[in-house]
Each structure stands twice: as structure tokens, then as C-alpha cells.
Protein backbone atom coordinates (compact mmCIF):
# COMPACT_ATOMS: atom_id res chain seq x y z
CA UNK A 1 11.15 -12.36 9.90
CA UNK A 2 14.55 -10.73 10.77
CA UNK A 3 12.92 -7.40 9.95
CA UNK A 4 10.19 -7.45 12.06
CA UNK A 5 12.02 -9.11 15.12
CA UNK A 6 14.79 -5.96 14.96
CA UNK A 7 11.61 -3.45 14.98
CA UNK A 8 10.38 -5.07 18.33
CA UNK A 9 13.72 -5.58 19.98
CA UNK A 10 13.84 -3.83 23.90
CA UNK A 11 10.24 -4.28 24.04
CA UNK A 12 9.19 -6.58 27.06
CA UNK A 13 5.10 -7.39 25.72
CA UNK A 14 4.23 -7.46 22.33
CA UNK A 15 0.44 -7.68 21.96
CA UNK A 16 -1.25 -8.54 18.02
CA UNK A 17 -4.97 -7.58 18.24
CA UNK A 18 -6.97 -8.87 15.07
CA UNK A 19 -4.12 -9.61 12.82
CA UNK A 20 -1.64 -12.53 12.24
CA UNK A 21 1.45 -13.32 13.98
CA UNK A 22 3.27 -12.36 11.73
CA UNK A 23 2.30 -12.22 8.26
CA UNK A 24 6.58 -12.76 7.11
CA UNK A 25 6.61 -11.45 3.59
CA UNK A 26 9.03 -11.92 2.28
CA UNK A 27 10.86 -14.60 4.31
CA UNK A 28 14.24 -13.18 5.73
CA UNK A 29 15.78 -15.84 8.40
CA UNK A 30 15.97 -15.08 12.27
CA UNK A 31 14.57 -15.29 15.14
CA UNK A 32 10.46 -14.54 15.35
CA UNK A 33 11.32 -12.43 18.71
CA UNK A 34 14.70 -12.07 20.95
CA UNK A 35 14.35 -13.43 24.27
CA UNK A 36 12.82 -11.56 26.72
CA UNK A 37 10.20 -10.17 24.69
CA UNK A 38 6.41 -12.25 25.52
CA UNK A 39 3.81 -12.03 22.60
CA UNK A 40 -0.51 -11.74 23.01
CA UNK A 41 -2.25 -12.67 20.03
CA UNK A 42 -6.19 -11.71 20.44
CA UNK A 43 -8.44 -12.77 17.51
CA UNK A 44 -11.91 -14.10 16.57
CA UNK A 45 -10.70 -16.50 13.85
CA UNK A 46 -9.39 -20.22 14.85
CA UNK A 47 -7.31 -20.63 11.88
CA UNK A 48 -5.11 -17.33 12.32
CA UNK A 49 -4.60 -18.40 15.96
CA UNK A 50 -3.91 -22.19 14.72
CA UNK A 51 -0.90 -21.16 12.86
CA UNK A 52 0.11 -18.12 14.99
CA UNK A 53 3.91 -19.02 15.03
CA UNK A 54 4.55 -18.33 18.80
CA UNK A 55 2.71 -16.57 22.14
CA UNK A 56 -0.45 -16.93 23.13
CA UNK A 57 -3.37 -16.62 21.41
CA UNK A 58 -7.08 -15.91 23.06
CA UNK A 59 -9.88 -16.42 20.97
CA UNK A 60 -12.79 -13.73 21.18
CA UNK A 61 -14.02 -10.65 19.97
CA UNK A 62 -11.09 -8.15 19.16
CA UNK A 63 -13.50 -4.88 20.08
CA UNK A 64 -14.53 -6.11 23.35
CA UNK A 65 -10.87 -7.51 24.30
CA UNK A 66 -9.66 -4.07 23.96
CA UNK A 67 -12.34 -2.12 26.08
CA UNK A 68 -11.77 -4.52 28.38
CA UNK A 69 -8.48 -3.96 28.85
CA UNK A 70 -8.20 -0.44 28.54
CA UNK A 71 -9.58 -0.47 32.13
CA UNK A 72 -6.79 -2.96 33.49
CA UNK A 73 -3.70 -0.90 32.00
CA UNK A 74 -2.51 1.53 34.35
CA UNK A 75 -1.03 4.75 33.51
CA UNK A 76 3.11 5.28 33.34
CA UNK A 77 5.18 2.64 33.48
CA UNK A 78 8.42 1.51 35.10
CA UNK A 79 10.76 2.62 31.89
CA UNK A 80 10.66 4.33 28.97
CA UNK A 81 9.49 1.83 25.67
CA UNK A 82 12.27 1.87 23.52
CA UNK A 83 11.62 4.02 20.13
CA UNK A 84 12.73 3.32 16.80
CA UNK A 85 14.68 5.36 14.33
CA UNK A 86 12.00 7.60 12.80
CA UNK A 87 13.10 7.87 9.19
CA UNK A 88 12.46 11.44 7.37
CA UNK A 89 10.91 12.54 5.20
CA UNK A 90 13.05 14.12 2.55
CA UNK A 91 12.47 15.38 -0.97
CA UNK A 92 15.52 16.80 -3.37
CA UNK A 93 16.42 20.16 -3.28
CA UNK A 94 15.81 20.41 -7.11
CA UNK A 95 13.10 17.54 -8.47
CA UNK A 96 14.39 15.07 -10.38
CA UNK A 97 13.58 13.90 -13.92
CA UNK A 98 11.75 11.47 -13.66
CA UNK A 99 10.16 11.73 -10.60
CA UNK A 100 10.92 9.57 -7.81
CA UNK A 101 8.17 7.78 -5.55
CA UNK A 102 8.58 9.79 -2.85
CA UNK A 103 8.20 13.20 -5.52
CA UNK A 104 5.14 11.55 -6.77
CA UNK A 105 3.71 10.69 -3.05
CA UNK A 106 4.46 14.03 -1.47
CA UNK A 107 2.50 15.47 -4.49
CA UNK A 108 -0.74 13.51 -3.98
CA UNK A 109 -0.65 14.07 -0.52
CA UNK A 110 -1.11 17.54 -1.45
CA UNK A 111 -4.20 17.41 -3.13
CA UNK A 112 -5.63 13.95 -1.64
CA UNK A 113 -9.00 14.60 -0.66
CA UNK A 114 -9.24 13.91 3.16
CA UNK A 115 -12.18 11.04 2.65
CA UNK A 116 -10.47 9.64 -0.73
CA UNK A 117 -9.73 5.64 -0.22
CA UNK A 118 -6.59 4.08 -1.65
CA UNK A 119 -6.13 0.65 -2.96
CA UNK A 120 -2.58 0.64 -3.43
CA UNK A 121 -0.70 -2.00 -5.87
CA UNK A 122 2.42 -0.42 -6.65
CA UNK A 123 4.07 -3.00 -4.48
CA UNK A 124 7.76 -1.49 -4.93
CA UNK A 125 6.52 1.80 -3.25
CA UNK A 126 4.33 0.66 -0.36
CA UNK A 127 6.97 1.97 2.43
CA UNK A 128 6.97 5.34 0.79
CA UNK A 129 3.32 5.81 0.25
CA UNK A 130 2.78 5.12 4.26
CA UNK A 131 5.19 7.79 4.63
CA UNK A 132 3.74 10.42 2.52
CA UNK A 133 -0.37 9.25 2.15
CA UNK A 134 -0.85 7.23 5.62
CA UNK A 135 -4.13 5.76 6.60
CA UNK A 136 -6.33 8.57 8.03
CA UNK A 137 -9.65 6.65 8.44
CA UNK A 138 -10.93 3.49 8.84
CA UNK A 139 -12.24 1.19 5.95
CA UNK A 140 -10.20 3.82 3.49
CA UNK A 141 -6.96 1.66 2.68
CA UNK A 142 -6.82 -1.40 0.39
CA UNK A 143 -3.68 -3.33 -0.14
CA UNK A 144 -2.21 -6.55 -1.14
CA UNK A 145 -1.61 -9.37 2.13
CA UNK A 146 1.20 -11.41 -0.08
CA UNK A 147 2.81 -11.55 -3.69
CA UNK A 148 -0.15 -11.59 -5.92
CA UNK A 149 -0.44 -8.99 -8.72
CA UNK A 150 -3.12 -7.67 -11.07
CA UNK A 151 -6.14 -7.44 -7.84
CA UNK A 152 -5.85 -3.85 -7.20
CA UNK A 153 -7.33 -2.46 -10.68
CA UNK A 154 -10.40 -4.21 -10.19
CA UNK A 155 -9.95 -3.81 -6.65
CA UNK A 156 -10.61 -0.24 -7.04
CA UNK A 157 -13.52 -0.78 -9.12
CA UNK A 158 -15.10 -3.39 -6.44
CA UNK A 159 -14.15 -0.12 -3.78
CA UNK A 160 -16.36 2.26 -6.10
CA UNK A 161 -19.17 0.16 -6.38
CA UNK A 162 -19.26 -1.17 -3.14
CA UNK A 163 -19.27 2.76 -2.26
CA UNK A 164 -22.09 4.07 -4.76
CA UNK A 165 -24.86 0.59 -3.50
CA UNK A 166 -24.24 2.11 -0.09
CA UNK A 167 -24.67 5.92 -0.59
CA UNK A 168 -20.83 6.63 0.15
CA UNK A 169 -19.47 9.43 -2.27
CA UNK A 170 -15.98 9.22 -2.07
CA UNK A 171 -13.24 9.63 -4.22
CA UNK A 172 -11.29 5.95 -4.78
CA UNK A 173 -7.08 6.27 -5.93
CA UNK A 174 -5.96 3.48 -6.96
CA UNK A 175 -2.05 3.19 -7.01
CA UNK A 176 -0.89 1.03 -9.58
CA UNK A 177 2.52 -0.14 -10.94
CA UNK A 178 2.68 -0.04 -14.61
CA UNK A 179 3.40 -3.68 -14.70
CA UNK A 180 0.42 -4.53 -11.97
CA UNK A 181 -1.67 -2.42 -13.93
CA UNK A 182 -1.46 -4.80 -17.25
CA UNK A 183 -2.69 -8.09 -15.39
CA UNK A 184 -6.43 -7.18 -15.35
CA UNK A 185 -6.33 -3.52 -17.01
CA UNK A 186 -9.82 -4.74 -18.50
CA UNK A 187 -11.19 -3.89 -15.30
CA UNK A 188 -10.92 0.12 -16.02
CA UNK A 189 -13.54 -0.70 -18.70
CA UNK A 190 -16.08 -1.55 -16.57
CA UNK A 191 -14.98 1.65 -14.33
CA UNK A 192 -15.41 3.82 -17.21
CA UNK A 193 -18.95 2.49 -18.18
CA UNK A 194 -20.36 2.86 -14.89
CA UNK A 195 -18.69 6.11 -14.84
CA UNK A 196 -16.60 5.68 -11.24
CA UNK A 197 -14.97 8.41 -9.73
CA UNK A 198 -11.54 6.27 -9.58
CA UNK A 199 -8.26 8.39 -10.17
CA UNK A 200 -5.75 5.48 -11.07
CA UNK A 201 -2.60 7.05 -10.83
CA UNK A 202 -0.23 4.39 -12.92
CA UNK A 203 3.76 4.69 -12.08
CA UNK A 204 5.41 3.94 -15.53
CA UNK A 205 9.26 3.06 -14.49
CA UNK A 206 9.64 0.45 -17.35
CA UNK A 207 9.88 -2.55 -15.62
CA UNK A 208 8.90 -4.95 -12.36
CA UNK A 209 10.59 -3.34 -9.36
CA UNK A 210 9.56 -5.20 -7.00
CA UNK A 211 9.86 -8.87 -9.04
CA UNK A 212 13.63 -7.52 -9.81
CA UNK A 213 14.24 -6.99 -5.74
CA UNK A 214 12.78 -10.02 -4.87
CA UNK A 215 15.30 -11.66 -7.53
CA UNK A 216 18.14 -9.89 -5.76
CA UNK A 217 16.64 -10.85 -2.12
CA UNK A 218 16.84 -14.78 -3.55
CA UNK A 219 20.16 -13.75 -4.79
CA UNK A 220 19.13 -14.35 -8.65
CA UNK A 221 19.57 -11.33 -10.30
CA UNK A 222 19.18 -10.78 -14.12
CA UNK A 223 16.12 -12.73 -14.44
CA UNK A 224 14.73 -12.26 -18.35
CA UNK A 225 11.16 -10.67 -19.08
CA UNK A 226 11.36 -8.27 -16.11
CA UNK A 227 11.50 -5.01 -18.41
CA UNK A 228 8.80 -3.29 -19.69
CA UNK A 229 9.26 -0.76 -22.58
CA UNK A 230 7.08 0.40 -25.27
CA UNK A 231 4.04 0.25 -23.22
CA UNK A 232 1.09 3.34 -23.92
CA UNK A 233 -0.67 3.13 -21.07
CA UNK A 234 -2.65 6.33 -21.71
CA UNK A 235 -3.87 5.49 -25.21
CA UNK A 236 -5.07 1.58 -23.68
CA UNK A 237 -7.23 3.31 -21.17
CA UNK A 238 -8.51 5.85 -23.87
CA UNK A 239 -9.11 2.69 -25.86
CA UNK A 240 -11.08 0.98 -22.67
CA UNK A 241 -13.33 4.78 -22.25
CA UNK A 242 -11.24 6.21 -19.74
CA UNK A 243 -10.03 9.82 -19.16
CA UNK A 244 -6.08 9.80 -19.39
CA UNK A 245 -2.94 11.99 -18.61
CA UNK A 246 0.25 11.51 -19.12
CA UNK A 247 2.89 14.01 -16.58
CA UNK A 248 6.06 13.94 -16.01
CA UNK A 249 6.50 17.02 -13.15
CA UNK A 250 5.08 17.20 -9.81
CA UNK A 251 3.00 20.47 -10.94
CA UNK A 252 1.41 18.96 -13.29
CA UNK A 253 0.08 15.78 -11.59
CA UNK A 254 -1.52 17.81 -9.14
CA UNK A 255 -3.24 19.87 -11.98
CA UNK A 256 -4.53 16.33 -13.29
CA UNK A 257 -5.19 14.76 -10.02
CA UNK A 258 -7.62 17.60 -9.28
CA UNK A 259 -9.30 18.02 -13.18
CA UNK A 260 -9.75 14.07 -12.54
CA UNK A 261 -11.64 14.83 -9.18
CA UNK A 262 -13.92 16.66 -10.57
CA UNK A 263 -14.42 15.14 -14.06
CA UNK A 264 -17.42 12.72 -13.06
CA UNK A 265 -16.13 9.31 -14.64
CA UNK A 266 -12.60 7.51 -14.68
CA UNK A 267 -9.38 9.04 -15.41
CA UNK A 268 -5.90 7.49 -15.73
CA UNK A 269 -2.62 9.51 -14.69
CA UNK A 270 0.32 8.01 -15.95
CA UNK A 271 3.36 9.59 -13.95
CA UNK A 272 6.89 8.76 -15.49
CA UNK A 273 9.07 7.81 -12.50
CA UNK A 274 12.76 6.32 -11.84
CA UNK A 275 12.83 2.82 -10.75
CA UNK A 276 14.23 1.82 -7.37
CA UNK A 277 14.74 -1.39 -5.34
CA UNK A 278 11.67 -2.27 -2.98
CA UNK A 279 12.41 -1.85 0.67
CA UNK A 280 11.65 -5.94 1.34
């Protein structure tokens, strides 16, 4: 909670409209908010409100709460809101072999189609992909709400159909860690026979990034079974019907990223990229 309580420090109001207060994940100690700082919590469901862990919380409907306030919040105000640090966006002056997350990002959001949805499971790299891909439209971003793995493959596949029964052509990225990726990687079969236009691009670093930072977070580090080599991701989803790439530069995953647009069924880009410690 320490995280989140720094982010809203100077702030006098904070006000939570149709989420949870606060969904801590993980659990860092400290206080919920510093004193002097009042919370809001507006939602339509009892339980969220039930276990809202301070403020107040008014039951209701979240879209009329808001027009009807609009109207009661005046324009200015007595001081300036206090801003946080905006953290850049930087690539390397030379790219690096293997890619990083942040090469990989900056390349999709390059050739991202502006109406593509993304259901996003590669849990270590969740902080960069808001940097580089952010949410653009409603209803078009998918993404875990705690520590379970292996939902976002079928996830994607749920997306697709869900899209195609009601007359929505879109296309559907699904972000996957490689280790993600092998908890329900079945699910790409039934993507390929119903011939979805999901691009799964898979981020092979070799092992559970964000399992080995939570390890170091709980201060147990060198916890067995957390690497991953030998794994041929592109041949399983040939095996399963899919399209598949493998790339290993920047260039080249846009080339695939946009043959896979256009390709009419399923394809699976496997980008090689360096592993790094989750931003918990």
C-alpha cells in the first residue's frame, strides 16, 4: 500500500469512482493515505464498498454520480494539485540483443492498429506496456486484477469471440509471458480452428520474472523451478494450427506483427527479450 499512498501524497480529496479502494497488490506496509488527505469511494456494488479499507463510500450508479457532479465542481482552485514525477520514456541509443520490454513495446506501438484490444498477461511488463501501448478506448484493455496466471490466452480467445457474435471486427493482441503462456496454451487451438484474428505476441526471457521479483519482494530469493529453458514455443503453436514467428530485432516484429494482421487466422510472435525485475 506504501506505493500507492506516496503517489497520492499533497493531495487534499481523493475520489475512487467504480473501482476498489485499493486493490494492494502486492502488499507493501504503510499507511493507506497520510493525514490530511479525505477519500470518496462511489460504486454500485455493496461488497466493494463493504471492504473499502477507509473513506466513505456512497452506493449508486457510477455514470450518474459523475454527471451529477460535474455541475457542482467549480472551475480553478485555491492551489496548484501537486504532480508527480513523470517518468520518460527512453529507448537505447543502439538496441540491445535481446530486446528489452520497453524495445519490444515501443515497436508495437508502432504498428498497433488504433481499434486493436489488448489482453495483457506478461505480468513483469505491465508498467512498461502502459507507457508505450496505453488504453485508447473503452472496453479495449484486458488484464489480470491479482496473481493468477494462465487466463489471458484464453482470455484473448473469449475477447475474439465475444467480438465476431457481436459484429465487432477488431484486431485482439494478446501479451503473454512465455511462462503465462504454458498454463492454458491449449486455448490457441481453439483460436486457430475458429480462425481468430488474435496476434499473441509471446516474450520468451527464459524464466518467471515476475514469480522471481515477488520472491525478492518476500525476501526469498533463489526459489527452484523458476527457469524456463528449452521451451519451442513457435513449433507448439504450429503443432496447435497456429501461424508462428520467431524475431529477435525490433524490425522484424513489426514486419510480423503486420503479415499477422492481415493473415486471416491466428499467429504467434515469439520475441526473444532480456529478463528484468517487475516494478511491484
Amino acid at each position: 500500500m506504501k506505493t500507492v499512498s506516496d503517489r497520492l501524497t499533497g493531495h487534499d480529496l481523493v475520489i475512487v469512482i467504480g473501482a476498489e479502494v485499493f486493490r494492494y497488490y502486492p502488499y507493501v506496509p504503510g499507511d493507506y493515505l497520510l493525514a490530511g488527505t479525505e477519500l470518496l469511494h462511489i460504486t454500485n456494488d455493496p461488497s466493494v464498498a463493504a471492504y473499502a479499507r477507509m473513506g466513505d463510500s456512497i452506493l449508486g450508479d457510477t455514470r450518474t454520480a459523475v454527471e451529477l457532479l460535474v455541475d457542482l465542481v467549480a472551475d480553478g482552485a485555491a492551489r496548484t494539485a501537486p504532480q508527480p514525477m513523470p517518468r520518460p520514456r527512453l529507448l537505447p541509443p543502439a538496441p540491445n540483443n535481446p530486446l528489452t520490454p520497453p524495445e519490444v513495446y515501443a515497436a508495437l506501438s508502432r504498428v498497433r492498429p488504433p481499434d486493436a484490444v489488448i489482453v495483457n498477461e506478461s505480468t513483469s511488463t505491465m508498467a512498461q506496456q502502459v507507457e508505450w501501448i496505453p488504453t485508447v478506448r473503452s472496453g479495449s484493455f484486458f488484464a489480470t486484477a491479482s496473481g493468477g496466471i494462465g487466463w489471458g490466452t484464453p482470455a484473448a480467445v473469449g475477447v475474439a469471440l465475444g467480438d465476431r457474435e457481436g459484429g465487432v471486427t477488431r484486431p485482439v493482441i494478446g501479451l503473454i509471458g512465455d511462462g503465462s503462456f504454458q498454463y492454458s496454451v491449449q486455448g490457441i487451438w481453439t483460436a486457430a480452428q475458429h480462425r481468430l484474428p488474435i496476434v499473441y505476441v509471446v516474450m520468451r526471457n527464459h524464466e518467471y520474472s515476475i514469480l522471481k521479483s515477488f520472491a525478492e519482494l518476500e525476501e526469498t530469493p533463489g526459489v527452484p523451478g523458476l527457469d524456463l529453458p528449452g521451451l519451442d514455443i513457435a513449433s507448439l503453436a504450429r503443432g496447435y494450427g497456429c501461424r508462428a514467428a520467431e524475431v529477435e530485432t525490433a524490425e522484424d516484429l513489426e514486419k510480423e506483427f503486420t503479415a499477422a494482421l492481415n493473415a486471416g487466422t491466428t499467429t504467434v510472435i515469439v520475441v526473444s527479450t532480456r529478463p528484468q525485475k517487475a516494478m511491484l
